[in-house]
PDB file of N, CA and C in Angstrom:
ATOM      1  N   UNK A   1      48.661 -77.677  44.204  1.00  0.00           N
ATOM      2  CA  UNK A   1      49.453 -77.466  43.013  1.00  0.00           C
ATOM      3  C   UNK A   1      50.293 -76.208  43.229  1.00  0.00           C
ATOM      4  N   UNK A   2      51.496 -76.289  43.097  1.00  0.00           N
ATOM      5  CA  UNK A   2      52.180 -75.181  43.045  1.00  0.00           C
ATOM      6  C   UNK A   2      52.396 -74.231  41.817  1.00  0.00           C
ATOM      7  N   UNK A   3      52.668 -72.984  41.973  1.00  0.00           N
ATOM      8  CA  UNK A   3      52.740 -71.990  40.755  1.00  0.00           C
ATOM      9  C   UNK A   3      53.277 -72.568  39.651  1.00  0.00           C
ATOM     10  N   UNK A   4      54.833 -73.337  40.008  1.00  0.00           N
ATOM     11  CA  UNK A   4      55.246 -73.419  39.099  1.00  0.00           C
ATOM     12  C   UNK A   4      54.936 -74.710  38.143  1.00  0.00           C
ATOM     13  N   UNK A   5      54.314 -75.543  38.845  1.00  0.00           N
ATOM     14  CA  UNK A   5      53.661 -77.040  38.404  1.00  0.00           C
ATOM     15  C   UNK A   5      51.693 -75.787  37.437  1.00  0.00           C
ATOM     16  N   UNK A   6      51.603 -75.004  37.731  1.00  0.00           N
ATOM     17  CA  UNK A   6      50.150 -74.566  37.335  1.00  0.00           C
ATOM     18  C   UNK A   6      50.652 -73.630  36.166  1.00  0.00           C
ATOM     19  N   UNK A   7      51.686 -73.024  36.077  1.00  0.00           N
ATOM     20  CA  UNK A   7      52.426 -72.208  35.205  1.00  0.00           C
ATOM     21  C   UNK A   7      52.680 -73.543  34.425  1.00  0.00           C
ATOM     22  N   UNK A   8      53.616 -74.281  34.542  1.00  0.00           N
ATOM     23  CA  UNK A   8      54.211 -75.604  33.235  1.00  0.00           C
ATOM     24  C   UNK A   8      52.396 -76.079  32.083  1.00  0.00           C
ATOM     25  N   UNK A   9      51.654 -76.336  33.374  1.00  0.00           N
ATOM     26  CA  UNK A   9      49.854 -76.895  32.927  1.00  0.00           C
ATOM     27  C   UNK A   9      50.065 -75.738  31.269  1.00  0.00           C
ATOM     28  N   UNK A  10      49.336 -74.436  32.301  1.00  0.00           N
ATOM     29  CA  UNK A  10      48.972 -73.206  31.667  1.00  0.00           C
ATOM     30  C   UNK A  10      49.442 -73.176  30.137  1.00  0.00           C
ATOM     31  N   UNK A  11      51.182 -73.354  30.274  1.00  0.00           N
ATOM     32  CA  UNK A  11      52.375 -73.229  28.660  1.00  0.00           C
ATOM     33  C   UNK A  11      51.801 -74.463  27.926  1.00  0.00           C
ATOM     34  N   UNK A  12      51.615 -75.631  28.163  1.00  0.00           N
ATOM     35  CA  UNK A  12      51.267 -76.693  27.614  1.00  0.00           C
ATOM     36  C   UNK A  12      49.800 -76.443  26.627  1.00  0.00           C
ATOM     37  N   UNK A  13      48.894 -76.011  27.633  1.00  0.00           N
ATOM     38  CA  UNK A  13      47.724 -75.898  26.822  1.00  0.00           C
ATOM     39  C   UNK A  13      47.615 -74.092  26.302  1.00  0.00           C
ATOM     40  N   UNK A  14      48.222 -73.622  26.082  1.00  0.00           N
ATOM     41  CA  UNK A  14      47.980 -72.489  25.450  1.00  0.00           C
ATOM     42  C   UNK A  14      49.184 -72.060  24.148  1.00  0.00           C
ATOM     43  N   UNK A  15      50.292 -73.692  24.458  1.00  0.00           N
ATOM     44  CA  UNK A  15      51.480 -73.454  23.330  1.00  0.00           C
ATOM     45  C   UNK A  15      52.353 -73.518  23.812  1.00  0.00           C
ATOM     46  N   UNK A  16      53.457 -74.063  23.179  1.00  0.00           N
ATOM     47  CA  UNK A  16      54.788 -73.974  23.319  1.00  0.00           C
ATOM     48  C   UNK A  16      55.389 -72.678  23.632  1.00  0.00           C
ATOM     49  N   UNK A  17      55.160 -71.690  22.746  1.00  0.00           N
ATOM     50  CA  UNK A  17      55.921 -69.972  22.576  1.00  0.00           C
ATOM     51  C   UNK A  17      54.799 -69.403  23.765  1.00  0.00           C
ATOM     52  N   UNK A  18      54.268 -69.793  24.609  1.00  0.00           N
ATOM     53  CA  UNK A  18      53.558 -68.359  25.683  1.00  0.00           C
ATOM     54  C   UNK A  18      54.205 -68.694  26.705  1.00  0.00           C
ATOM     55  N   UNK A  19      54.154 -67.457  26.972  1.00  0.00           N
ATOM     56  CA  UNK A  19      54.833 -67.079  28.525  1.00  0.00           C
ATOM     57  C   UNK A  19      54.106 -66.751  29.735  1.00  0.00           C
ATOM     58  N   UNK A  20      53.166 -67.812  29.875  1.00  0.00           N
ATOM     59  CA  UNK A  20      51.995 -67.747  31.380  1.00  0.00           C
ATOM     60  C   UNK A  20      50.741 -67.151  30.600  1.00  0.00           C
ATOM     61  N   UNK A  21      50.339 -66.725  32.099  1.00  0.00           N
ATOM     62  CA  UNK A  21      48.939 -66.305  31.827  1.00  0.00           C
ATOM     63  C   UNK A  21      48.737 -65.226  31.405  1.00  0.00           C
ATOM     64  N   UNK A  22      49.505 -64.119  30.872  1.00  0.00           N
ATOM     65  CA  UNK A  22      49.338 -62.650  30.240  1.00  0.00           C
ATOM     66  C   UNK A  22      49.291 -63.161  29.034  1.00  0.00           C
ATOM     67  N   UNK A  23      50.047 -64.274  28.069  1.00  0.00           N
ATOM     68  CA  UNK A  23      49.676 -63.786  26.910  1.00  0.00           C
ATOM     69  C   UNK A  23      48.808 -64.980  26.523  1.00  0.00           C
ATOM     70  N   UNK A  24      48.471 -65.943  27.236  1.00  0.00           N
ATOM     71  CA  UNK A  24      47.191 -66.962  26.894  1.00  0.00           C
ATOM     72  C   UNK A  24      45.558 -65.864  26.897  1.00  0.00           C
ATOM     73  N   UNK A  25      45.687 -65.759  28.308  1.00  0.00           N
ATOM     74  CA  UNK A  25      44.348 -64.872  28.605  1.00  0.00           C
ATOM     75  C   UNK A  25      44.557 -63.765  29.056  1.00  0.00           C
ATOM     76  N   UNK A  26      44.572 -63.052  28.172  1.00  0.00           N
ATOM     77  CA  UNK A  26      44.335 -61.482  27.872  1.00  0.00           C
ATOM     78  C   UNK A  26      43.044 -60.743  28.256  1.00  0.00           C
ATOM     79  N   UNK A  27      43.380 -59.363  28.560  1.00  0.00           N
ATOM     80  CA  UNK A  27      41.890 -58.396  28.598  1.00  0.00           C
ATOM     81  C   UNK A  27      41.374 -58.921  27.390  1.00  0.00           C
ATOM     82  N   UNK A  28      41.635 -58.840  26.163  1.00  0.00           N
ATOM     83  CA  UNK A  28      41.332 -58.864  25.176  1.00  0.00           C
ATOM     84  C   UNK A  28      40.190 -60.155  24.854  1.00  0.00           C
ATOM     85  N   UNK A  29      40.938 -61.346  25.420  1.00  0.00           N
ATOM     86  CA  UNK A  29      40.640 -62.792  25.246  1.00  0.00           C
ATOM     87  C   UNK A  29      39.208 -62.825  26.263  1.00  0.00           C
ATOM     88  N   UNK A  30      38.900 -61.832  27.796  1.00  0.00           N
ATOM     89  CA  UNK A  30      38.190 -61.823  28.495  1.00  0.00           C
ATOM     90  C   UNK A  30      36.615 -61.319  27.351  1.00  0.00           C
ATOM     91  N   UNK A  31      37.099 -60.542  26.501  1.00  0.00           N
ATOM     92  CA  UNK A  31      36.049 -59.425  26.074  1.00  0.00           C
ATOM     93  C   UNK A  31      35.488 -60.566  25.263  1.00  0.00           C
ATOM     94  N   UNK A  32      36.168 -60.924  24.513  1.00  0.00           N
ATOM     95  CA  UNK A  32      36.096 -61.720  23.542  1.00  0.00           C
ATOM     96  C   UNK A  32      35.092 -62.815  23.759  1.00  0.00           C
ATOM     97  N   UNK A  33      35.489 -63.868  24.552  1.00  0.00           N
ATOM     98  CA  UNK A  33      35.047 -64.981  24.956  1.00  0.00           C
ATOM     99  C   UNK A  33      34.122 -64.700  26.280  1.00  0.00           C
ATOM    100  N   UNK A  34      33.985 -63.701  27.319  1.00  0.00           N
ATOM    101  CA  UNK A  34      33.342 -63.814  28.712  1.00  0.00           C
ATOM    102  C   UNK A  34      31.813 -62.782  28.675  1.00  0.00           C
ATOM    103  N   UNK A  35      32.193 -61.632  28.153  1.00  0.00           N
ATOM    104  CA  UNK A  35      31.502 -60.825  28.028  1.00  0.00           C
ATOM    105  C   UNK A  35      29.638 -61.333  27.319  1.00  0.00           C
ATOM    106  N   UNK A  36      29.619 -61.744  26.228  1.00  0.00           N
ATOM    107  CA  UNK A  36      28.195 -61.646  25.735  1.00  0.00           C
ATOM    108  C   UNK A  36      27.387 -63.283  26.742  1.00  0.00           C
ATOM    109  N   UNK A  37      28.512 -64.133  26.764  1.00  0.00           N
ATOM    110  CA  UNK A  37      27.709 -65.503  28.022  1.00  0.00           C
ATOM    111  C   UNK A  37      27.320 -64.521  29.176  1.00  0.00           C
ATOM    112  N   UNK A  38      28.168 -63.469  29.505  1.00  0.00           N
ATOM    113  CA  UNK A  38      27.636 -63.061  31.053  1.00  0.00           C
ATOM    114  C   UNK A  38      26.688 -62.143  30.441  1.00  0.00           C
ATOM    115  N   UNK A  39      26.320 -61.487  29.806  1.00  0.00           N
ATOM    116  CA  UNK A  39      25.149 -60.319  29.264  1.00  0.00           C
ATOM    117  C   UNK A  39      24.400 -61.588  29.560  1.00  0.00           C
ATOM    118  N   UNK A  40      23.966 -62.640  28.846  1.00  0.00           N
ATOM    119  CA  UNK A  40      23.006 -63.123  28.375  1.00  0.00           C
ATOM    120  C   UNK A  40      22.490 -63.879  29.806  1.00  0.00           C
ATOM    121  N   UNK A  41      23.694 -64.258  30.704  1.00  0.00           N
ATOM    122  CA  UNK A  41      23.113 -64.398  31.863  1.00  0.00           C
ATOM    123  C   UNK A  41      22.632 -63.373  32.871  1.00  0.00           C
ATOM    124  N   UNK A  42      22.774 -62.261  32.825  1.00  0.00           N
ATOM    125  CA  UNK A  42      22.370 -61.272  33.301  1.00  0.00           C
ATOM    126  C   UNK A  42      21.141 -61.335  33.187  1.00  0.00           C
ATOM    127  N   UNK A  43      20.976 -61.009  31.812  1.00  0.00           N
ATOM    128  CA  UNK A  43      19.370 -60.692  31.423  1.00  0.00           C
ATOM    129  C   UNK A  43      18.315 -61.917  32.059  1.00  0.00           C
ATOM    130  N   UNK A  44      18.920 -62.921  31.559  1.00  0.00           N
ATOM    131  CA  UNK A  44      18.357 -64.346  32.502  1.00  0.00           C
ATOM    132  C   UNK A  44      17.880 -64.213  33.805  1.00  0.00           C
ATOM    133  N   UNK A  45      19.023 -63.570  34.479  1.00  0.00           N
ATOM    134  CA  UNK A  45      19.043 -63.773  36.114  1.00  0.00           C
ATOM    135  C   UNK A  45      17.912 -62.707  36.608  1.00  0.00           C
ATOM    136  N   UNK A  46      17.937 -61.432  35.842  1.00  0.00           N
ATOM    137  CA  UNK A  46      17.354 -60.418  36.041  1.00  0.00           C
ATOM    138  C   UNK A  46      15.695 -60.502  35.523  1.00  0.00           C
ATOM    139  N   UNK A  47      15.178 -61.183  34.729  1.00  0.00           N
ATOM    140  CA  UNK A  47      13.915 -61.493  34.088  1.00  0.00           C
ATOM    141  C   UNK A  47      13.208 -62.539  35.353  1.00  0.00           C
ATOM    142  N   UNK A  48      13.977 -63.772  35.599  1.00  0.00           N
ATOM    143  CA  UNK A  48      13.555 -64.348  37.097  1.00  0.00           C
ATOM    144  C   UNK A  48      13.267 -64.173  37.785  1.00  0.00           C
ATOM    145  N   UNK A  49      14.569 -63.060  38.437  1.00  0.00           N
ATOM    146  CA  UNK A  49      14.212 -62.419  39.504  1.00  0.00           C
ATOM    147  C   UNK A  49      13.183 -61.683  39.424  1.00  0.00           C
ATOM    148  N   UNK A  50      12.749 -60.838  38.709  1.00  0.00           N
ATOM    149  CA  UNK A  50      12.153 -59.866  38.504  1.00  0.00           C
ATOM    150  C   UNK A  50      10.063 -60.563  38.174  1.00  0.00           C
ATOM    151  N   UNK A  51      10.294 -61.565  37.550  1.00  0.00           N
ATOM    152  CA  UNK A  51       9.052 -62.286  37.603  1.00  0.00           C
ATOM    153  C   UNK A  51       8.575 -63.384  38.864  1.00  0.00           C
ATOM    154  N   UNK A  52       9.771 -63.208  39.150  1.00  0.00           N
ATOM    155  CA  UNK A  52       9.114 -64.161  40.697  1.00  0.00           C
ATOM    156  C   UNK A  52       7.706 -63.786  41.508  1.00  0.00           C
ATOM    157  N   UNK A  53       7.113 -64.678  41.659  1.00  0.00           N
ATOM    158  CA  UNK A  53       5.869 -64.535  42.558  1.00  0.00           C
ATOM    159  C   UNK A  53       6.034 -65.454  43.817  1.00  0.00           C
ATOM    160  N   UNK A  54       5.774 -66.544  43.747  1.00  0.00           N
ATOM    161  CA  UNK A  54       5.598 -67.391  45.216  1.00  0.00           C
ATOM    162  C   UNK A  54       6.900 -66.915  45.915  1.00  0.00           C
ATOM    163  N   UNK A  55       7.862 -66.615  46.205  1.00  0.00           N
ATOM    164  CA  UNK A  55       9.154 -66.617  47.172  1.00  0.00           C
ATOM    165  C   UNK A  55       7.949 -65.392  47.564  1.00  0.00           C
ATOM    166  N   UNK A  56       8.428 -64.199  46.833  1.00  0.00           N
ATOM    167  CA  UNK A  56       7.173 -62.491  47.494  1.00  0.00           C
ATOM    168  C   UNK A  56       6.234 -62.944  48.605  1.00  0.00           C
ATOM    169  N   UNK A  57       5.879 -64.068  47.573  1.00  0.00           N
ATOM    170  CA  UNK A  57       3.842 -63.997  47.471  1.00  0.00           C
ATOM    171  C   UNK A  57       3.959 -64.624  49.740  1.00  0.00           C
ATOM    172  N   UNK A  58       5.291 -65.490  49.737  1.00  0.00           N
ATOM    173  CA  UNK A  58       5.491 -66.459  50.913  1.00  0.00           C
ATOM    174  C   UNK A  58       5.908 -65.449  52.181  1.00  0.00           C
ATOM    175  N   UNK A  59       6.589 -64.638  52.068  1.00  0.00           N
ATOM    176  CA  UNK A  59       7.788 -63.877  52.674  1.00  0.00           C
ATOM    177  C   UNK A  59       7.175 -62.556  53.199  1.00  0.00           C
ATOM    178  N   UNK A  60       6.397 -62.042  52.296  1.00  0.00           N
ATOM    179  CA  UNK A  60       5.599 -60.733  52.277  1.00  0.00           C
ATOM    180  C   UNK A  60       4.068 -60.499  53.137  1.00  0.00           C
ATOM    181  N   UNK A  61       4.148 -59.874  54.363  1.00  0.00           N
ATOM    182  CA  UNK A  61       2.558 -59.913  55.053  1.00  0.00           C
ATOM    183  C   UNK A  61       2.127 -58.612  55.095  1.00  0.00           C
ATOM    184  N   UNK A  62       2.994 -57.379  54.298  1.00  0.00           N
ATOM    185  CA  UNK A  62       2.170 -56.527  54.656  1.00  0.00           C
ATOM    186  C   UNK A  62       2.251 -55.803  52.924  1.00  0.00           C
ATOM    187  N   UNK A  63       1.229 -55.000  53.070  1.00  0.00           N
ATOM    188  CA  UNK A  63       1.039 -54.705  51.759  1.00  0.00           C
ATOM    189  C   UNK A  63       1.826 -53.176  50.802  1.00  0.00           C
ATOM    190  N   UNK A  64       2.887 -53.438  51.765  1.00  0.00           N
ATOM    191  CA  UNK A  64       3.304 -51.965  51.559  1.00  0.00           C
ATOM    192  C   UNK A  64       5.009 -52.350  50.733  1.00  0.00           C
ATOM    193  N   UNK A  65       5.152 -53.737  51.833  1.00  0.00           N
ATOM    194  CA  UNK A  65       6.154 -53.955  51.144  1.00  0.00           C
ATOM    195  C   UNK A  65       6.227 -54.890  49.770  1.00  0.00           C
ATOM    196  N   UNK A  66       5.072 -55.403  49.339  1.00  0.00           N
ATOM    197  CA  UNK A  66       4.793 -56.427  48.295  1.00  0.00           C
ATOM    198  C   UNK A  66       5.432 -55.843  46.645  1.00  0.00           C
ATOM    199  N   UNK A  67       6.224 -57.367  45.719  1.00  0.00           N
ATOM    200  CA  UNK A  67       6.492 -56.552  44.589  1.00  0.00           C
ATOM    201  C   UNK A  67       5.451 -56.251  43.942  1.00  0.00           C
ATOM    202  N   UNK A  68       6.189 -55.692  42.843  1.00  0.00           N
ATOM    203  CA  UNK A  68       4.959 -55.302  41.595  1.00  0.00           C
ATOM    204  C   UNK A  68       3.789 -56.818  41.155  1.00  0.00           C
ATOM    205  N   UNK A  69       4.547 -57.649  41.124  1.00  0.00           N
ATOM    206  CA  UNK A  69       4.226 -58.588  40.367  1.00  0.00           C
ATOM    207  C   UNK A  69       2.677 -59.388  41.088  1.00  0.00           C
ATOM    208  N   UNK A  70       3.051 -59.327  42.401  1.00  0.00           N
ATOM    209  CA  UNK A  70       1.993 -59.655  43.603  1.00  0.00           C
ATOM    210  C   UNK A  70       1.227 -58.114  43.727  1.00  0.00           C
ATOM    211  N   UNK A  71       1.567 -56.893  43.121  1.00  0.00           N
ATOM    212  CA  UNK A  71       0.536 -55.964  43.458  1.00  0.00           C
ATOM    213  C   UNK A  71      -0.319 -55.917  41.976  1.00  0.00           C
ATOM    214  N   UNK A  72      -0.652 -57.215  40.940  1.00  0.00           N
ATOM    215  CA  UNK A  72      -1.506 -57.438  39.565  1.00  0.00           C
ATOM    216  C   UNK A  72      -2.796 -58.237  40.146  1.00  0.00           C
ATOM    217  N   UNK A  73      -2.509 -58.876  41.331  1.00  0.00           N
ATOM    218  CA  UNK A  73      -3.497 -59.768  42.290  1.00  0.00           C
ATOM    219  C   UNK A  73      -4.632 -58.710  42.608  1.00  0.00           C
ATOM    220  N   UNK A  74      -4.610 -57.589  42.841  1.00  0.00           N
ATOM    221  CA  UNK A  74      -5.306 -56.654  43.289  1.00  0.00           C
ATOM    222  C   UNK A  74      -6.645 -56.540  42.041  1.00  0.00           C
ATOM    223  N   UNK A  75      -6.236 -56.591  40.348  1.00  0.00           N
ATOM    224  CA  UNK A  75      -7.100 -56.911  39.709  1.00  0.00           C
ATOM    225  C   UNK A  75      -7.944 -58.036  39.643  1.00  0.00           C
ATOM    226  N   UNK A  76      -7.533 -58.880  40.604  1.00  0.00           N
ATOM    227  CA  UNK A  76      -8.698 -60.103  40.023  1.00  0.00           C
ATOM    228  C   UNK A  76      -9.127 -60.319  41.554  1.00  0.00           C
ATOM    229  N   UNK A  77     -10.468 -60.201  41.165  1.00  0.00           N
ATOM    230  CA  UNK A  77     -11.535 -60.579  42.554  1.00  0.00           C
ATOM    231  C   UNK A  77     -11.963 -61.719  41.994  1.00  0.00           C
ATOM    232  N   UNK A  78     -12.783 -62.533  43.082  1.00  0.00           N
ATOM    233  CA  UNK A  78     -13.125 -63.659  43.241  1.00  0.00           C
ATOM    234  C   UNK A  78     -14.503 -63.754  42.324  1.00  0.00           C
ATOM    235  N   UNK A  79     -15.212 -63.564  41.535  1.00  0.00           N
ATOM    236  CA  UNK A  79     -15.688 -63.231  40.364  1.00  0.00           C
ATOM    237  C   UNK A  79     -15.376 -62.592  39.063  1.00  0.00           C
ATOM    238  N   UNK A  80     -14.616 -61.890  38.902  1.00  0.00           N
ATOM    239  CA  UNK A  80     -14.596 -60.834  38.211  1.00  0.00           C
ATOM    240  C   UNK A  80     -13.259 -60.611  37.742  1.00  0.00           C
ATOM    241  N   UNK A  81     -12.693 -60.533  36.727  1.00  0.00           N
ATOM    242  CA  UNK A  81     -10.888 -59.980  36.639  1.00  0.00           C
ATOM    243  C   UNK A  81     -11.196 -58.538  35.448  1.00  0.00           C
ATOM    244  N   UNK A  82     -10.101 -57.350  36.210  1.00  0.00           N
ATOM    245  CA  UNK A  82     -10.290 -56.247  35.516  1.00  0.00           C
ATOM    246  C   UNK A  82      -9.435 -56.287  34.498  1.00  0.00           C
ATOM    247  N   UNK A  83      -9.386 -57.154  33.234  1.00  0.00           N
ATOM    248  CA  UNK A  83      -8.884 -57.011  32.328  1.00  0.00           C
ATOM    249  C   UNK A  83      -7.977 -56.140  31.321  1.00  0.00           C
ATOM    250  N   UNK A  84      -8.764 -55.089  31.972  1.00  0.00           N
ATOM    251  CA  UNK A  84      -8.297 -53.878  30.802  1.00  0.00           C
ATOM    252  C   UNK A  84      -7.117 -53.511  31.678  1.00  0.00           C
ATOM    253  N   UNK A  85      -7.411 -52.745  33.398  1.00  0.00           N
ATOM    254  CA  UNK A  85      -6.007 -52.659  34.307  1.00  0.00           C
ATOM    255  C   UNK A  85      -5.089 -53.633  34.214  1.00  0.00           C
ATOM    256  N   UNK A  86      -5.741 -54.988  34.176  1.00  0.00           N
ATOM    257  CA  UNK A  86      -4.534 -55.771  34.561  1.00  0.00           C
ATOM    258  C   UNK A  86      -3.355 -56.134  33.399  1.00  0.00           C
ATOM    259  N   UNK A  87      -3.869 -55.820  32.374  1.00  0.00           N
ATOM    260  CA  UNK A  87      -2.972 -55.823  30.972  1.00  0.00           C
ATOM    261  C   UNK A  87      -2.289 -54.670  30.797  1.00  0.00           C
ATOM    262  N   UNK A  88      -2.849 -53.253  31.154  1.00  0.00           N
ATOM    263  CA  UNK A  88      -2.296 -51.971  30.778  1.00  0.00           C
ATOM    264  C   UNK A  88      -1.008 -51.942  32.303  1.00  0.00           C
ATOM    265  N   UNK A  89      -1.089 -52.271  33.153  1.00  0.00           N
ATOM    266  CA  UNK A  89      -0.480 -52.972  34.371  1.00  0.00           C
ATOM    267  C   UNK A  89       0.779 -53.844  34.080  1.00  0.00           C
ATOM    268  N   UNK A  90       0.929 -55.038  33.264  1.00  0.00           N
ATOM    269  CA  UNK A  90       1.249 -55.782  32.968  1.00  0.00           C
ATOM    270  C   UNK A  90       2.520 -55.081  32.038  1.00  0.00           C
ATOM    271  N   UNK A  91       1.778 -54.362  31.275  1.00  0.00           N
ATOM    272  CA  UNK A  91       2.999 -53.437  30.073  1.00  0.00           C
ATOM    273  C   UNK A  91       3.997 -52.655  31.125  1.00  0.00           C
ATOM    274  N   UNK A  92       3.151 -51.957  31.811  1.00  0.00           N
ATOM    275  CA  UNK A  92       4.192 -50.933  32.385  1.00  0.00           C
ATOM    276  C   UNK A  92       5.319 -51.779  33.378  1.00  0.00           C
ATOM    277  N   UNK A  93       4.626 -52.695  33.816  1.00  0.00           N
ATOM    278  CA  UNK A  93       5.406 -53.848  34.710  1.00  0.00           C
ATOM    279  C   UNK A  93       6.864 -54.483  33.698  1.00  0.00           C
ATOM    280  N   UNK A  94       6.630 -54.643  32.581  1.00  0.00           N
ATOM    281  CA  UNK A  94       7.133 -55.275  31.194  1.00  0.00           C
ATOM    282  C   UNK A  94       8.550 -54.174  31.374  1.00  0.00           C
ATOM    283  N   UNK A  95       8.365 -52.996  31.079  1.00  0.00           N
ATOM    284  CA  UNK A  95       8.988 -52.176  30.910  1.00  0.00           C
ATOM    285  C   UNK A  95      10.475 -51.764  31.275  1.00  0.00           C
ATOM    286  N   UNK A  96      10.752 -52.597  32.401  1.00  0.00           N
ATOM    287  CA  UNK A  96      12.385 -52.703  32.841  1.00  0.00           C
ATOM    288  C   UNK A  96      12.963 -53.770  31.979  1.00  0.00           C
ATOM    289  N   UNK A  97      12.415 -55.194  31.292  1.00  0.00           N
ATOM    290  CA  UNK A  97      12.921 -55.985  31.200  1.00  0.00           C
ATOM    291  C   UNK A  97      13.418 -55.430  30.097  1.00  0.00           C
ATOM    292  N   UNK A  98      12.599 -54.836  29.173  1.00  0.00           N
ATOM    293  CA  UNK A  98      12.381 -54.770  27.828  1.00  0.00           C
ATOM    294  C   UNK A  98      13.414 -53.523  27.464  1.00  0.00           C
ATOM    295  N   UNK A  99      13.548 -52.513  28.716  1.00  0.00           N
ATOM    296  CA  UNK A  99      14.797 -51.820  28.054  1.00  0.00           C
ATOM    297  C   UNK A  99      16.444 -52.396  28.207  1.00  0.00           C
ATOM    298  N   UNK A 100      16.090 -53.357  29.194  1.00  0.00           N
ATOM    299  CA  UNK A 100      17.685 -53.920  30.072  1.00  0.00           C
ATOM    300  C   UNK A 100      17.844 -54.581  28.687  1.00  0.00           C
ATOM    301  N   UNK A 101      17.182 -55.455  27.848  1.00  0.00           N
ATOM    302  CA  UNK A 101      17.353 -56.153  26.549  1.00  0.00           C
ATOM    303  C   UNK A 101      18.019 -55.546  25.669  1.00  0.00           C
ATOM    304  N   UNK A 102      17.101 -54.002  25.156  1.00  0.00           N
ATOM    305  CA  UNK A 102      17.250 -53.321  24.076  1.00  0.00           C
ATOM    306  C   UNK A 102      19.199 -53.082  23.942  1.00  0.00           C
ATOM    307  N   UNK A 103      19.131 -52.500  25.819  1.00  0.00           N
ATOM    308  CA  UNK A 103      20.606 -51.880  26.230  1.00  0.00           C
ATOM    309  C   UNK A 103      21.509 -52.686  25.358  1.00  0.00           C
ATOM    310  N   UNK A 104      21.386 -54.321  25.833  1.00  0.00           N
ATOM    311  CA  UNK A 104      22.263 -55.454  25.699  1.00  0.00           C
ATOM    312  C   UNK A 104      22.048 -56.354  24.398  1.00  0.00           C
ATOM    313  N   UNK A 105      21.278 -56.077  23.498  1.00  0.00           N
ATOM    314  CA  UNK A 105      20.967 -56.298  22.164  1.00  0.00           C
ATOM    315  C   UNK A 105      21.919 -57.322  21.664  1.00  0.00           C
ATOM    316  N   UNK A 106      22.708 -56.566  21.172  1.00  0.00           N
ATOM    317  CA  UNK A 106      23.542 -57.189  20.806  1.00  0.00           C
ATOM    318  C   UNK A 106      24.756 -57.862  21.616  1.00  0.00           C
ATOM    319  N   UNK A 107      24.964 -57.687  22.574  1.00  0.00           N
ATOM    320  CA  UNK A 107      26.105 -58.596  23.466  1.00  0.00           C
ATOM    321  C   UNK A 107      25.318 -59.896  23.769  1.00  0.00           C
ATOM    322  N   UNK A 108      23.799 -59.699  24.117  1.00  0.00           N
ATOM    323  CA  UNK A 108      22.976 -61.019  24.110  1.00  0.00           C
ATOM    324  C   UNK A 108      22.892 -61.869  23.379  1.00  0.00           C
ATOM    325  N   UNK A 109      22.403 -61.498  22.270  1.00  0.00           N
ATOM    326  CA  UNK A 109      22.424 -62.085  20.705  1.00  0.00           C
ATOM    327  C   UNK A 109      23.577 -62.955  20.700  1.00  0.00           C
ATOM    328  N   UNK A 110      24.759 -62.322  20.924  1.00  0.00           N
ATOM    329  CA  UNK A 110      25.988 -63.351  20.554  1.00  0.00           C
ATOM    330  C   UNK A 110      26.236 -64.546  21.571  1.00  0.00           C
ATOM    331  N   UNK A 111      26.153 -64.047  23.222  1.00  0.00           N
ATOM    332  CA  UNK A 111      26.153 -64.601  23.950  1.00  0.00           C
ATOM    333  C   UNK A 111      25.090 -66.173  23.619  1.00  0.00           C
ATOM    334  N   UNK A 112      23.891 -65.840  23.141  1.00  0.00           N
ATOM    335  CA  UNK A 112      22.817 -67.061  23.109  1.00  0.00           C
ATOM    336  C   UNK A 112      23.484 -67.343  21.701  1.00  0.00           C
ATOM    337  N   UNK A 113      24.384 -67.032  21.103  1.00  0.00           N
ATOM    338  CA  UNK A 113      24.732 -67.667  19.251  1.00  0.00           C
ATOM    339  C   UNK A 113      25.976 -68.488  19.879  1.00  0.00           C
ATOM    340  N   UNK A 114      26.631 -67.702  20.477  1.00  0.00           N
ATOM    341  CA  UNK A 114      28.143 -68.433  20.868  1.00  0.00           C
ATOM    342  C   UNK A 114      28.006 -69.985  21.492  1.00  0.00           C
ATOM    343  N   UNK A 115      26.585 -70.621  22.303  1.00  0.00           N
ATOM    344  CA  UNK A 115      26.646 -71.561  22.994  1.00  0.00           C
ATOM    345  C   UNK A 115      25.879 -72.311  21.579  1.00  0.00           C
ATOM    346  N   UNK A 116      25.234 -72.075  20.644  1.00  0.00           N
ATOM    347  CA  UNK A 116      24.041 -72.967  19.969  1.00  0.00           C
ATOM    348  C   UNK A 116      25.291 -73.209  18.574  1.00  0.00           C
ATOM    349  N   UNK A 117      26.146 -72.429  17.617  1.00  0.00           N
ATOM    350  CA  UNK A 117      27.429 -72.471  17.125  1.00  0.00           C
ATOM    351  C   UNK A 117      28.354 -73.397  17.180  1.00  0.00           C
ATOM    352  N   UNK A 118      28.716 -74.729  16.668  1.00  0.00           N
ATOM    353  CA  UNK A 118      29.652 -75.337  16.794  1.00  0.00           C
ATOM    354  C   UNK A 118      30.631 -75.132  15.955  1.00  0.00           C
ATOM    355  N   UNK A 119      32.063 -75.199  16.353  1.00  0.00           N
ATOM    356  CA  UNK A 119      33.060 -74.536  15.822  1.00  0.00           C
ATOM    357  C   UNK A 119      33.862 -75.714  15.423  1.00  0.00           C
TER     358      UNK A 119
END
């Protein structure tokens, strides 16, 4: 497709009176519409990642380099699970997700309202 065949597209679906792609999609139009879907995938991508076990649990043979998440295994022996560590463990482990959220509060919020919202 050439510019000027992707420029004619562009005027069609954004109106008769615009003049390309500056005044269809704007900084403005980016903030607007891009911003709280990508927060909300962030937080997504980052909670996954961050709870993953088997990829670690597969990849990892020495114990120095293991994540957090594979170093909660250490509480539970083959009888016995230390309950009280492995929960007080568990919080402090909690603790990145839960401020990356707080940060993004509200850009999230909208992001997960903007897709469930029919307009």
């Amino acid at each position: 497709m050439t510019g000027d065949a992707w420029s004619e597209r562009l005027r069609r679906i954004c109106g008769p009176n615009s003049r390309g792609a500056q005044s269809c999609w704007s900084a403005s139009s980016w903030d607007l519409l891009a911003w709280p879907a990508v927060a909300a995938v962030a937080v997504f991508a980052f909670q996954g990642a961050w709870n993953d076990f088997l990829w670690p649990l597969v990849m990892t043979k020495s114990n120095d380099v293991q994540t957090v998440q594979l170093g909660l295994t250490v509480f539970i022996q083959q009888n016995t699970t230390q309950w009280s560590l492995l929960m007080a463990s568990v919080i402090v482990i909690s603790i990145p997700v839960v401020v990356l959220f707080l940060f993004g509060q509200r850009t999230f919020q909208e992001g997960v309202a903007a897709g469930a919202v029919k307009e």
